[in-house]
Protein backbone atom coordinates (compact mmCIF):
# COMPACT_ATOMS: atom_id res chain seq x y z
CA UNK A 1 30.63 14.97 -0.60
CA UNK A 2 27.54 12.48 -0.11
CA UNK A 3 29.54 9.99 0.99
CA UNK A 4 31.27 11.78 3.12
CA UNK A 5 27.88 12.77 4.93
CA UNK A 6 26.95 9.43 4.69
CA UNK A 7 29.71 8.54 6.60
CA UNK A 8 28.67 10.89 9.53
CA UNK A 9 25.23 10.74 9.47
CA UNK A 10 24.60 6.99 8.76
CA UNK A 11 28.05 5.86 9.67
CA UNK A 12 28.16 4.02 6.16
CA UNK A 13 28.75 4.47 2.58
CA UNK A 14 25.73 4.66 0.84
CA UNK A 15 25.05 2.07 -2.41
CA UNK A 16 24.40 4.52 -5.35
CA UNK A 17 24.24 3.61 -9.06
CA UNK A 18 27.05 4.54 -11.42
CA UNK A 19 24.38 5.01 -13.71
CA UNK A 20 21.05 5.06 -14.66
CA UNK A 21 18.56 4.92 -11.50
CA UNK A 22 16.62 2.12 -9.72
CA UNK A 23 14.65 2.31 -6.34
CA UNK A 24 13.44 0.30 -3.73
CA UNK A 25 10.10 1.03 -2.16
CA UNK A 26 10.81 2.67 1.10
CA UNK A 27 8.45 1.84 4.02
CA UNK A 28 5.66 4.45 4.87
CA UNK A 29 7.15 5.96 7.74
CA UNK A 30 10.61 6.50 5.73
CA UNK A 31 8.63 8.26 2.73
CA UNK A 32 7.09 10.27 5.32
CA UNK A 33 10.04 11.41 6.69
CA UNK A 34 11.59 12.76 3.62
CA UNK A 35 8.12 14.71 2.29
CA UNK A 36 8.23 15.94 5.62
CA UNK A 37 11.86 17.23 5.55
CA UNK A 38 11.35 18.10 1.88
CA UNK A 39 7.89 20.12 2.98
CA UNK A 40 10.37 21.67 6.03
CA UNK A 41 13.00 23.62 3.70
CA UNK A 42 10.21 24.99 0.91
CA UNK A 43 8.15 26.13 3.86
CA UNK A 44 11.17 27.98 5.41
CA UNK A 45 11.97 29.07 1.93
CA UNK A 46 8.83 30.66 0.98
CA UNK A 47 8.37 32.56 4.54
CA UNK A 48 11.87 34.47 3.82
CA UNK A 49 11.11 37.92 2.86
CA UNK A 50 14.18 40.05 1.20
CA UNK A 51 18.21 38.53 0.91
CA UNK A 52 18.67 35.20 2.47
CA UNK A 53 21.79 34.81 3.97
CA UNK A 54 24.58 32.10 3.47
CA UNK A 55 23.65 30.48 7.24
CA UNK A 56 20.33 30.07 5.96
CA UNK A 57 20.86 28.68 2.62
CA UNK A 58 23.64 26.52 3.84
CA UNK A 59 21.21 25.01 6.65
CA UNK A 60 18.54 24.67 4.54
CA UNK A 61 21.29 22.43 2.37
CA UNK A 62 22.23 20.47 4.93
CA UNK A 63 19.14 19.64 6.04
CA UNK A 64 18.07 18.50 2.21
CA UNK A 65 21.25 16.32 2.42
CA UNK A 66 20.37 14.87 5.65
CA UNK A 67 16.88 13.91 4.51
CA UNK A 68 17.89 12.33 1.08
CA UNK A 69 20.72 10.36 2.85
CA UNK A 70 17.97 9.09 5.31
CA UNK A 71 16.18 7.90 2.41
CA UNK A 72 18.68 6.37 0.72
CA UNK A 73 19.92 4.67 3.67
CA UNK A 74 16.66 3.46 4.88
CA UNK A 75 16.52 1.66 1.29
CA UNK A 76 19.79 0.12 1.14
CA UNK A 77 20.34 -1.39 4.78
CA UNK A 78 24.31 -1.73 3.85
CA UNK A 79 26.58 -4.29 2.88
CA UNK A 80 25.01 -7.45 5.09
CA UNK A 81 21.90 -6.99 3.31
CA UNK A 82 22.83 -6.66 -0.05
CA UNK A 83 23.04 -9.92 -1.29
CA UNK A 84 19.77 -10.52 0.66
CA UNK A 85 16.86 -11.45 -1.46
CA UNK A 86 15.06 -14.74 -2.70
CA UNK A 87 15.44 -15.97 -6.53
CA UNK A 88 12.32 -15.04 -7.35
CA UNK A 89 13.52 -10.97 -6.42
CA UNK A 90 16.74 -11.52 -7.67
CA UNK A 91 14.99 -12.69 -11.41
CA UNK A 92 12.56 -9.72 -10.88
CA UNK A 93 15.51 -7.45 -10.50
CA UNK A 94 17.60 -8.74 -13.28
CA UNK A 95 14.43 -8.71 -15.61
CA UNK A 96 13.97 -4.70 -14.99
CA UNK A 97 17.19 -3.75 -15.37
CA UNK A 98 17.08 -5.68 -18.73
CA UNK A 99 13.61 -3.69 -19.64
CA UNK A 100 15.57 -0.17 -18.35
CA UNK A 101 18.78 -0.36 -20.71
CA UNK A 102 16.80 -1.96 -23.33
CA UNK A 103 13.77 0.82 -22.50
CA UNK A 104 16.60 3.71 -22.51
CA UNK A 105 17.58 2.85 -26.64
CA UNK A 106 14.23 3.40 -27.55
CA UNK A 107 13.91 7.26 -26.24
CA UNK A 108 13.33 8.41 -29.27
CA UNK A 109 10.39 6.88 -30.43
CA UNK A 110 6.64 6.17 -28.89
CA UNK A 111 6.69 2.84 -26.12
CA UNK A 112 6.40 -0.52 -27.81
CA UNK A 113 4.77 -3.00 -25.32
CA UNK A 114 5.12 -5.57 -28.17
CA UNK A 115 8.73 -4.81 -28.92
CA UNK A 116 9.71 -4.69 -25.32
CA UNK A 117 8.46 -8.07 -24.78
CA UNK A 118 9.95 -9.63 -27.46
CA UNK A 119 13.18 -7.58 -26.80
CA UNK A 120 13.14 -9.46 -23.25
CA UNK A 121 11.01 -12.76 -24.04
CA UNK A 122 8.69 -12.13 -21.21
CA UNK A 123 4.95 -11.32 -21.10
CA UNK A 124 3.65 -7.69 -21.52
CA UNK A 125 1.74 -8.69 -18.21
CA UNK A 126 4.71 -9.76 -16.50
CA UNK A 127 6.67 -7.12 -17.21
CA UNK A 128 3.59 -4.58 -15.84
CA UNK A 129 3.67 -6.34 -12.83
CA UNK A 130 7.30 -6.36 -12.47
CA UNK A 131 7.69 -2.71 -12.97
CA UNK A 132 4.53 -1.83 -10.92
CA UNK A 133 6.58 -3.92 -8.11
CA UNK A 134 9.67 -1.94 -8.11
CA UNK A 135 8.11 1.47 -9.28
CA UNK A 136 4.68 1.43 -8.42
CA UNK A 137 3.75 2.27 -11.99
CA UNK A 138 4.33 0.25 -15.53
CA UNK A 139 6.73 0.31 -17.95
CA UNK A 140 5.43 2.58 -20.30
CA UNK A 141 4.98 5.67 -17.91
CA UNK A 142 8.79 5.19 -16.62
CA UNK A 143 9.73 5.10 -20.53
CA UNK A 144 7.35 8.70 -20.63
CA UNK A 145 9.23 9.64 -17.80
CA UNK A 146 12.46 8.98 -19.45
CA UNK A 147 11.76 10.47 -22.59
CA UNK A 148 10.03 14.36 -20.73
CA UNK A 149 13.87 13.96 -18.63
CA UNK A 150 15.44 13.50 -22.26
CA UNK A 151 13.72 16.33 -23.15
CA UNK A 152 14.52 18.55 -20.37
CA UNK A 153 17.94 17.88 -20.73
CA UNK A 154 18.17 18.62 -24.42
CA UNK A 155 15.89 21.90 -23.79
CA UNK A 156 18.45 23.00 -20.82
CA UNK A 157 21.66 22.66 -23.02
CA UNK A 158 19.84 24.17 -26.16
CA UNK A 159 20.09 27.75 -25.27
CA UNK A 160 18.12 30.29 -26.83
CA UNK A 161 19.32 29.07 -30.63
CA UNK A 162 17.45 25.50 -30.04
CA UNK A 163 13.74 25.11 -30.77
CA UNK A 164 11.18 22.92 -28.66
CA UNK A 165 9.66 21.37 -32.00
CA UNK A 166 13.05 20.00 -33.37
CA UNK A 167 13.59 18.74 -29.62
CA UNK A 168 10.65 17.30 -29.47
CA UNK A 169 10.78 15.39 -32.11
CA UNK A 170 13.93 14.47 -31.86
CA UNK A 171 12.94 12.47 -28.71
CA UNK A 172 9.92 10.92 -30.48
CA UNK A 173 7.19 13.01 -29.38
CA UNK A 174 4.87 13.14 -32.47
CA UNK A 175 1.99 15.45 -30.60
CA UNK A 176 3.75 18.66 -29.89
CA UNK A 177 0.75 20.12 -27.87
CA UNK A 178 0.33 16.85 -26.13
CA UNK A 179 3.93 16.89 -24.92
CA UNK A 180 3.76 20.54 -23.94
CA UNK A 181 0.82 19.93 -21.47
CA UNK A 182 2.49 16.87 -19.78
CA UNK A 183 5.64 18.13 -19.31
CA UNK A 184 4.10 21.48 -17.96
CA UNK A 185 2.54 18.98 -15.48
CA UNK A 186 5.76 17.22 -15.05
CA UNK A 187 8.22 20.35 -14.86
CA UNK A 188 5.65 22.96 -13.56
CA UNK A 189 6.98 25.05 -16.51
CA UNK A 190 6.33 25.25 -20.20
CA UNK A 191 9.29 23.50 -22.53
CA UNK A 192 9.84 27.66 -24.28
CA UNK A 193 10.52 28.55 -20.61
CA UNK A 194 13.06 26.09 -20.42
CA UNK A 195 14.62 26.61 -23.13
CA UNK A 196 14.44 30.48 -22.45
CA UNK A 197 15.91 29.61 -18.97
């Protein structure tokens, strides 16, 4: 279905992962463009008083699709570009992708800069830079990150039986009342409402 509206909208397939995630920084006016169209549907959204009807919701999706494809697009210029890149972007790509698969076996337990740098035999300064380059923030909040989405997912396919503690732990989050206020902050809900959900 995305590519198929990538096909009409861009006039190209999109490049999308077949796993994990990775992003490019997207110029300013790009970002803009999708917090805008983002900022568009919730506005519309929260104005509707009463039943919504399946016009609406079905523009409303479209227009989410159209703004997500725009960013993806606008970060992957297509096939000519691809291959595009110096060695020096090439090694910092290669190197992150190392840290991210090497970053997603250690969910369950508290970030390592130490063992992550002697995992990859680069500096723990290095690697900060390199992940503030492609990310904008270091290694150990995308491992956080990684390890609240863990969570989530675990809390979502618990059902009512499952317990927050036991998840919790399970995905190496020692402070309980620590990792309830971030991922309220993350989520915008509390992990018991989650699970409850």
């Amino acid at each position: 279905v995305l590519q198929r509206a990538a096909l009409e909208r861009a006039g190209r397939e999109l490049r999308l992962p077949r796993q994990g995630w990775y992003s490019q920084p997207a110029a300013p006016v790009e970002a803009q463009a999708l917090r805008d169209g983002v900022a568009t549907v919730l506005d519309d959204a929260a104005a509707r008083q009463g039943l919504v009807s399946l016009d609406q919701v079905q523009a409303q999706a479209q227009l989410l699709l159209g703004v997500f494809i725009d960013a993806v697009a606008a970060s992957d210029r297509g096939p000519e570009c691809r291959a595009v890149g110096n060695w020096v972007e090439r090694q910092r790509d290669a190197i992150v992708r190392r840290a991210e698969r090497y970053l997603k076996t250690q969910l369950d337990r508290p970030f390592d800069s130490r063992g992550l740098s002697l995992a990859l035999g680069v500096g723990e300064r290095q690697l900060e830079r390199l992940f503030r380059d492609v990310y904008g923030h270091g290694p150990c909040h995308w491992h956080q990150m990684a390890r609240l989405n863990l969570a989530r997912s675990a809390l979502l396919h618990a059902g009512r039986e499952g317990s927050v503690t036991e998840i919790a732990t399970r995905c190496g989050f020692a402070h309980l009342g620590r990792f309830s206020v971030t991922y309220r902050t993350v989520f915008g809900e509390c992990p018991r409402d989650t699970l409850r959900g």
